[in-house]
Protein backbone atom coordinates (compact mmCIF):
# COMPACT_ATOMS: atom_id res chain seq x y z
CA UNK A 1 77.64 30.91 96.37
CA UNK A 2 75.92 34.28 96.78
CA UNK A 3 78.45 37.52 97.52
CA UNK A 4 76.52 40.39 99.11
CA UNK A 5 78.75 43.65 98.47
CA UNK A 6 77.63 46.16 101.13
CA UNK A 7 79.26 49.94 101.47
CA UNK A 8 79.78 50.80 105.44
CA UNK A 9 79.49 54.66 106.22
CA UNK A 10 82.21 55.60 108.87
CA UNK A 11 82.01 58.95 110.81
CA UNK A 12 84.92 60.41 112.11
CA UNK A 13 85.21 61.23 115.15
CA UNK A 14 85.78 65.08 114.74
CA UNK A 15 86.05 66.85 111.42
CA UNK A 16 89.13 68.54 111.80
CA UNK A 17 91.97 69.70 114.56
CA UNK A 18 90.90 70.32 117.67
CA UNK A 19 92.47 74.00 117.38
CA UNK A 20 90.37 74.93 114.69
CA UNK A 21 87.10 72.90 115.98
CA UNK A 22 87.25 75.29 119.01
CA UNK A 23 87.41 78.31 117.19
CA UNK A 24 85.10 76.79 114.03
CA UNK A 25 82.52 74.28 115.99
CA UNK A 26 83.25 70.60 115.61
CA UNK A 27 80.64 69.57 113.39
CA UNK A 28 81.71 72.14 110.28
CA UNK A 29 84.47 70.91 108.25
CA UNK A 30 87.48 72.94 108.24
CA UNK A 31 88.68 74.08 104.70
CA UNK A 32 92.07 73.94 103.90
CA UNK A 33 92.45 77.87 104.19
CA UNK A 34 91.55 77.56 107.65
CA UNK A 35 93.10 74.50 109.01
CA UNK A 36 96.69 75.78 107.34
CA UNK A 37 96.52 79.34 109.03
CA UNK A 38 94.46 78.99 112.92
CA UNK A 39 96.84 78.93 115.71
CA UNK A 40 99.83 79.23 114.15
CA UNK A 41 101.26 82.03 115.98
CA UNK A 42 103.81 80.95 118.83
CA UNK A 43 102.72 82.70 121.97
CA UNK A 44 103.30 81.85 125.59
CA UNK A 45 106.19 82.07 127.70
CA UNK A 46 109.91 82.77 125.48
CA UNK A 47 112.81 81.50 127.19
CA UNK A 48 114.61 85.04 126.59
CA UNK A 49 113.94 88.19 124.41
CA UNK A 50 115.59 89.64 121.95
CA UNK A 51 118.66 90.83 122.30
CA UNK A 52 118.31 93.31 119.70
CA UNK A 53 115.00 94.34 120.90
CA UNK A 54 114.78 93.49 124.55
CA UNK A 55 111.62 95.54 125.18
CA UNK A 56 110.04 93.20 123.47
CA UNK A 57 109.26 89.26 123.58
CA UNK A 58 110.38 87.04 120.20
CA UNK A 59 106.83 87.55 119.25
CA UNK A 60 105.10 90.42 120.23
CA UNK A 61 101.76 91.87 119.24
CA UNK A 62 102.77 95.58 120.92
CA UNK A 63 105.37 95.62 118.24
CA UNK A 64 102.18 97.84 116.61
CA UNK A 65 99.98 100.56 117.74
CA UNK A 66 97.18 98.32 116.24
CA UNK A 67 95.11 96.62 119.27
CA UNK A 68 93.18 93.36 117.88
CA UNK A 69 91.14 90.96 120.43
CA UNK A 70 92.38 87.86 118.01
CA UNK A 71 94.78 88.52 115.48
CA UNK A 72 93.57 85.74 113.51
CA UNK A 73 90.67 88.40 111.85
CA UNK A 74 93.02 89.54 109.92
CA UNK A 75 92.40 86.86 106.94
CA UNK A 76 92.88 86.34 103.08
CA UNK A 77 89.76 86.22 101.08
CA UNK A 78 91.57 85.01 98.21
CA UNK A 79 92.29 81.77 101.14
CA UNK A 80 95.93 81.39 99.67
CA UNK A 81 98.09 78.61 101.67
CA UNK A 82 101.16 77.25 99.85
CA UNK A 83 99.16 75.37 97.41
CA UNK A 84 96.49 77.58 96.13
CA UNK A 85 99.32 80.18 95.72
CA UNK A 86 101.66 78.53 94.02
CA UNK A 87 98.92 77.18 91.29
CA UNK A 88 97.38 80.80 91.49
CA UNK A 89 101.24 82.05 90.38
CA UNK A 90 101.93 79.44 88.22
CA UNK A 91 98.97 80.05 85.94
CA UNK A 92 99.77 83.94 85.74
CA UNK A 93 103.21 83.34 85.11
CA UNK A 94 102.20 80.43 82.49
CA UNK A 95 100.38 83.73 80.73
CA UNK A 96 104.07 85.16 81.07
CA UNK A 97 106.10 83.25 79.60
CA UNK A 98 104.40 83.33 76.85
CA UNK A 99 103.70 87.00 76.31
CA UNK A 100 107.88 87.16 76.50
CA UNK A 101 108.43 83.95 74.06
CA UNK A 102 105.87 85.84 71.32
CA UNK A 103 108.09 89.08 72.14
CA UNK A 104 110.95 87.50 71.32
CA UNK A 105 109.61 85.18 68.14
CA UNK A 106 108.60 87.99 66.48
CA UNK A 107 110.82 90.90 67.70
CA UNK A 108 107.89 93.14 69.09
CA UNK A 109 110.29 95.37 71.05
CA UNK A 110 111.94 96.43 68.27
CA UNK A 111 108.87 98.14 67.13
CA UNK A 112 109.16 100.40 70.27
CA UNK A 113 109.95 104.01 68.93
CA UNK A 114 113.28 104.58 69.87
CA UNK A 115 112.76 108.01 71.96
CA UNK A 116 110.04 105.57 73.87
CA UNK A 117 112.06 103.32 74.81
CA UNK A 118 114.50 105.93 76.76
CA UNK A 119 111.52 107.09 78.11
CA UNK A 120 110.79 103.30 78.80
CA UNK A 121 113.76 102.29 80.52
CA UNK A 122 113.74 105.42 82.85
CA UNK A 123 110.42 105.12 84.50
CA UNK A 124 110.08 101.34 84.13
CA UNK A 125 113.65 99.31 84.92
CA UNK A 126 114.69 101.21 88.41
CA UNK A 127 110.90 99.78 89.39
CA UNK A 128 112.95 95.95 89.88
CA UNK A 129 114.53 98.63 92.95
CA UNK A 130 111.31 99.62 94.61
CA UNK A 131 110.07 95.88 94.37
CA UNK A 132 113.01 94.66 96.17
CA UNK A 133 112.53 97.15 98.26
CA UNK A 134 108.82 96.03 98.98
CA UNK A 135 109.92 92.38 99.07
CA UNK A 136 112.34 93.65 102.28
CA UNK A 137 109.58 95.39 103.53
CA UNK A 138 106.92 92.69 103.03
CA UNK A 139 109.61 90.26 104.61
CA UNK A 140 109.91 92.10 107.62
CA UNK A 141 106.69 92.14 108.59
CA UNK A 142 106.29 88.67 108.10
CA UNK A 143 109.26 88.37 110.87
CA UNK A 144 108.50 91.00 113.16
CA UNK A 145 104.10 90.47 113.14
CA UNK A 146 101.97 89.09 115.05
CA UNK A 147 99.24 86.53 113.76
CA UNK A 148 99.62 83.77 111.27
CA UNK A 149 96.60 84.93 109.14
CA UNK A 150 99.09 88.41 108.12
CA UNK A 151 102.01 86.58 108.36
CA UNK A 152 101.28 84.24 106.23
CA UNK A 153 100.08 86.36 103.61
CA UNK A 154 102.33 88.91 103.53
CA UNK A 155 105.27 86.00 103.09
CA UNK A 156 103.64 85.15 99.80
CA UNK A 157 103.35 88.84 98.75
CA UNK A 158 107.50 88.75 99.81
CA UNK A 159 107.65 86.63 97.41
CA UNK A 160 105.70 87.97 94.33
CA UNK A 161 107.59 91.07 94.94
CA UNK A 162 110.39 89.10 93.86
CA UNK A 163 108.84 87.94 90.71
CA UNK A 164 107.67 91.02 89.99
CA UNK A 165 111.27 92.44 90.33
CA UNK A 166 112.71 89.52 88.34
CA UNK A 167 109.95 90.03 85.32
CA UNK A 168 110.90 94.21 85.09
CA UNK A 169 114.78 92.28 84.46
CA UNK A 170 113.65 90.25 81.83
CA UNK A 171 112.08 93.66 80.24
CA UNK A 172 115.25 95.27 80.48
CA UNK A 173 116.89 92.39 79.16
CA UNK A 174 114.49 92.19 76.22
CA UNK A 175 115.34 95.87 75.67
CA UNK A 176 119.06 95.51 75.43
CA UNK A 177 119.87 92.00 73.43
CA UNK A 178 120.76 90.67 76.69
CA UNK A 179 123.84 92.46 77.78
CA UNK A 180 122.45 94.21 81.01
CA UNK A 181 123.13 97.49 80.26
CA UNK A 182 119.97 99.00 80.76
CA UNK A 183 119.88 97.05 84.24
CA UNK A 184 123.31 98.99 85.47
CA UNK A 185 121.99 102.01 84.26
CA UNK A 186 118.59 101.72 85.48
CA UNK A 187 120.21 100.89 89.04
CA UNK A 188 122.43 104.28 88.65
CA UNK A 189 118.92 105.62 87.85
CA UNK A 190 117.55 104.67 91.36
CA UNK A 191 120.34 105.72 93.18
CA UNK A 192 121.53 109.03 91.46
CA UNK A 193 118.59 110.58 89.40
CA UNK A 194 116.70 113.23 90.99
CA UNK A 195 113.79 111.79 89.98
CA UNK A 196 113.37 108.57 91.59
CA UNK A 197 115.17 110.45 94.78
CA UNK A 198 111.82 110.84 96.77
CA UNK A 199 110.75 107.49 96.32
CA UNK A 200 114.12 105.82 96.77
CA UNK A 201 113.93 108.16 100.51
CA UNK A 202 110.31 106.45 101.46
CA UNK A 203 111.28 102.98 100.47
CA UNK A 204 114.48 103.24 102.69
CA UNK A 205 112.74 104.71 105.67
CA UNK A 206 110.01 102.15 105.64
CA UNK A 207 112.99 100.03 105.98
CA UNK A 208 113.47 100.91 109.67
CA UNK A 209 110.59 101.84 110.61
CA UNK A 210 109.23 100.55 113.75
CA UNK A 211 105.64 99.69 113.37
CA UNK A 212 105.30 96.85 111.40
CA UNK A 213 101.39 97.78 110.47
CA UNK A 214 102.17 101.25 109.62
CA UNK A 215 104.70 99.92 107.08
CA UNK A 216 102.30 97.46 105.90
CA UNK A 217 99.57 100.51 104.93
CA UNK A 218 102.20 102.70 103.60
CA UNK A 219 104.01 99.94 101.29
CA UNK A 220 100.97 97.60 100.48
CA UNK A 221 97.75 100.28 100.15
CA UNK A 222 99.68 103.33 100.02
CA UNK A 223 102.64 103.62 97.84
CA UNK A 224 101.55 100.82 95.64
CA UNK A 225 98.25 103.02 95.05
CA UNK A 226 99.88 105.23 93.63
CA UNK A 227 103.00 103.24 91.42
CA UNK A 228 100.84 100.97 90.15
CA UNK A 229 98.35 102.97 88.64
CA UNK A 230 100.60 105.13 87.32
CA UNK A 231 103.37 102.99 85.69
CA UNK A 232 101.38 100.40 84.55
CA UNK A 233 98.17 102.00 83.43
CA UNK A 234 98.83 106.01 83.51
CA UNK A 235 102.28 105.51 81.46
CA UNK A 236 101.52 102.74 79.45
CA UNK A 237 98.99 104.49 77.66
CA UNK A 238 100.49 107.27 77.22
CA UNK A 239 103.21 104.99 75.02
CA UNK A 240 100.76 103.19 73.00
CA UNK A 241 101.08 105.78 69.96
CA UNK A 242 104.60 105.37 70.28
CA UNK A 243 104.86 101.58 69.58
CA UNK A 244 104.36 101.08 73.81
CA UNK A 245 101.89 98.61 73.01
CA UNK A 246 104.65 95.89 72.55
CA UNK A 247 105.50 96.20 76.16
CA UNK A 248 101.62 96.26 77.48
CA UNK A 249 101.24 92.08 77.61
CA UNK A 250 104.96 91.86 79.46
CA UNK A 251 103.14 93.69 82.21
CA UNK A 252 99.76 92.34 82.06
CA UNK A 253 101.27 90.78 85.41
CA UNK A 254 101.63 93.26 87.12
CA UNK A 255 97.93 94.66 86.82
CA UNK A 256 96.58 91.50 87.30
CA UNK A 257 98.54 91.27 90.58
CA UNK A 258 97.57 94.44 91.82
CA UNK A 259 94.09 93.98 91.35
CA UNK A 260 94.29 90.56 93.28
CA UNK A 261 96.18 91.84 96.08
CA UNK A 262 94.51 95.17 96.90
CA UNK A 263 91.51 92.69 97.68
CA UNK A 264 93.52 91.24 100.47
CA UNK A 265 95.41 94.74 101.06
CA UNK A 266 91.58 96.12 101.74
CA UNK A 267 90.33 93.21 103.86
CA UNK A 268 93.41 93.45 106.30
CA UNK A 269 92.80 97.05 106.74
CA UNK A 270 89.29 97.27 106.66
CA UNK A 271 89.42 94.40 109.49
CA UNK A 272 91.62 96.08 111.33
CA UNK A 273 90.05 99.76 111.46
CA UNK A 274 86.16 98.24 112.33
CA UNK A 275 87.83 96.69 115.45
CA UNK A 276 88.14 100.01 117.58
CA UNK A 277 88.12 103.73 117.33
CA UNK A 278 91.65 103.91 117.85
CA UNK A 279 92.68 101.77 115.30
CA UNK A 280 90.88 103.73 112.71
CA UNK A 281 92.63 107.07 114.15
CA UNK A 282 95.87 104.75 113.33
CA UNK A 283 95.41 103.80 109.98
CA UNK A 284 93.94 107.02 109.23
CA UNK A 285 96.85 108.66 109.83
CA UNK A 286 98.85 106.43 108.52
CA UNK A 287 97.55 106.49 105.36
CA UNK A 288 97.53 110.37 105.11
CA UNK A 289 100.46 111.26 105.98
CA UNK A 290 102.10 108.23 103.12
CA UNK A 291 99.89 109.58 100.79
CA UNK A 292 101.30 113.02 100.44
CA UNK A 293 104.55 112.22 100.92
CA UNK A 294 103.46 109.43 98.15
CA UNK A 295 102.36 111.74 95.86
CA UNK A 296 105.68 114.04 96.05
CA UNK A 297 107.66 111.43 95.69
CA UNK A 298 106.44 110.50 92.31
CA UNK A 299 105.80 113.60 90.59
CA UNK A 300 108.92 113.96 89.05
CA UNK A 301 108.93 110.79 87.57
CA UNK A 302 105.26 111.43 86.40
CA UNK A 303 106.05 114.52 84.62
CA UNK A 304 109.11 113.55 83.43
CA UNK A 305 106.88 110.60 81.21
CA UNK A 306 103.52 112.96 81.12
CA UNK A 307 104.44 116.17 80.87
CA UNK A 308 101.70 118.57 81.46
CA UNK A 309 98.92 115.99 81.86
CA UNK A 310 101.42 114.56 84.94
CA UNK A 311 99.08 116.55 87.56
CA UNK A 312 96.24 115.46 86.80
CA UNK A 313 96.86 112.01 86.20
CA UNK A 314 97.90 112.22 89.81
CA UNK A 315 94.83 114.03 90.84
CA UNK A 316 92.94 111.11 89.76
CA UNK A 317 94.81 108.68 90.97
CA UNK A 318 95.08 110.23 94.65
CA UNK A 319 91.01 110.51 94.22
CA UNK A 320 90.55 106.81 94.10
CA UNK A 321 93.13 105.97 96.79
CA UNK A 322 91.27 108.55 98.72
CA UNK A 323 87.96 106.23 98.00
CA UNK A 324 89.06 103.41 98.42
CA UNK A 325 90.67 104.60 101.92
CA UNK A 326 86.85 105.85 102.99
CA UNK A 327 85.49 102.24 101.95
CA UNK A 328 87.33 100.80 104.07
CA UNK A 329 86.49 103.08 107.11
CA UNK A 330 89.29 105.59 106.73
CA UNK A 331 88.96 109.01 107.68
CA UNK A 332 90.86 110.02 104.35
């Protein structure tokens, strides 16, 4: 008896959802990316509005001054959905944990001069604030915007600000044996020292504000363009002759996040402004008036860690935002 083995090629019949064939062709295969964020947005007729916001339907897109012909421009080029974030996170935290675990195996923090690490926990620990205070930020666009493409995204930044705020802890922890004191004090920091006053103020205000875009450009490209630089890269050299060094790879995070997410930070923005004039007018001024109040609100905290070379540090780092602003067709 002879047994022919034969492979049979079957074609589907479309190769992916009909939502994203329309938008995508139906011969091109969808990645996942694409087929996870198209269409997502509820739209149509509500059965009531808000009652906290009647002006408005449950999902509005005039909730912004922004104006797009299909939200759904607004995309990720990193092409994060649930799982290629959570492996993307997992791998930078996997770096982490064990930056902390050689910390605490070999005591590195202890080599941290001690007038360092005053200045350490002052500019450093009340930061766990102004990330919570992003995650609310970041959280409320996410329930108040309009297109699953920024939605989306800005749900997973929500959440990193979280982490972020949760890894500053562990610092603080590190710092103190584990008691929490530097964690109270750093929180009486935020709320009492003149210092972080200013950008305690912005963080709160961008809590109410009403555009959810504007609060977007001021938290995400604006505000972060200036902490970031500064307290992970302007600060933490300036401790590396005082035994700093030992905090650098707790951090390494942070950079690495920033750097990731100002790509998607840029692309959302840069979208958004090559739509129309008057969305460039928008972001424009957006993103001038955050950046001086920006910059006021951290000088104190800047010169309080760099002393004379504070204004210049923040000369430089206002330069770049201002570059990076004209990049993306920003009249900054």
């Amino acid at each position: 008896m002879t047994i022919d083995i034969k492979t049979a090629t079957i074609q589907p019949r479309r190769q992916t959802y009909a939502n994203v064939a329309r938008r995508l062709g139906a011969d091109r295969p969808a990645s996942r990316y694409e087929e996870s964020m198209f269409d997502l947005q509820a739209t149509g007729a509500f059965h009531y509005r808000p009652t906290w916001a009647p002006e408005y339907d449950l999902f509005d897109a005039s909730r912004t001054a922004i104006a797009l012909e299909d939200w759904h421009v607004l995309r990720d080029p990193r092409q994060f959905y649930y799982g290629t974030y959570t492996i993307a996170r997992a791998r930078m935290m996997e770096a982490t944990e064990k930056a902390f675990a050689y910390a605490e195996k070999r005591g590195r923090v202890s080599g941290v001069a001690e007038d360092w690490m005053t200045v350490l926990r002052h500019y450093l620990l009340p930061l766990r604030h102004y990330e919570w205070g992003a995650n609310m930020n970041n959280c409320n666009i996410t329930d108040i915007g309009f297109g699953s493409t920024i939605t989306e995204a800005t749900m997973f930044a929500t959440m990193d600000r979280l982490g972020i705020a949760q890894v500053i802890s562990r610092i603080g922890l590190l710092t103190d044996g584990g008691s929490g004191t530097s964690l109270t004090a750093a929180k009486q920091d935020w709320i009492e020292h003149p210092d972080w006053q200013g950008l305690r103020h912005a963080i709160e205000d961008l809590l109410v504000a009403p555009d959810w875009f504007e609060v977007f450009v001021a938290q995400n490209l604006v505000l972060d363009g200036f902490v970031y630089p500064l307290a992970y890269r302007a600060f933490d050299e300036a401790g590396q002759g005082h035994g700093g060094g030992a905090i650098s790879p707790l951090t390494e995070f942070m950079l690495d996040w920033f750097d990731e997410t100002s790509r998607w930070v840029d692309a959302v923005i840069g979208t958004a402004a090559r739509e129309n004039e008057a969305n460039a007018g928008h972001l424009s001024r957006w993103t001038n008036d955050w950046a001086k109040r920006a910059r006021e609100a951290v000088t104190p905290i800047a010169r309080a860690v760099l002393g004379p070379a504070a204004d210049a540090t923040l000369d430089g780092i206002a330069a770049d935002l201002a570059v990076r602003g004209r990049k993306l067709g920003l009249a900054v």
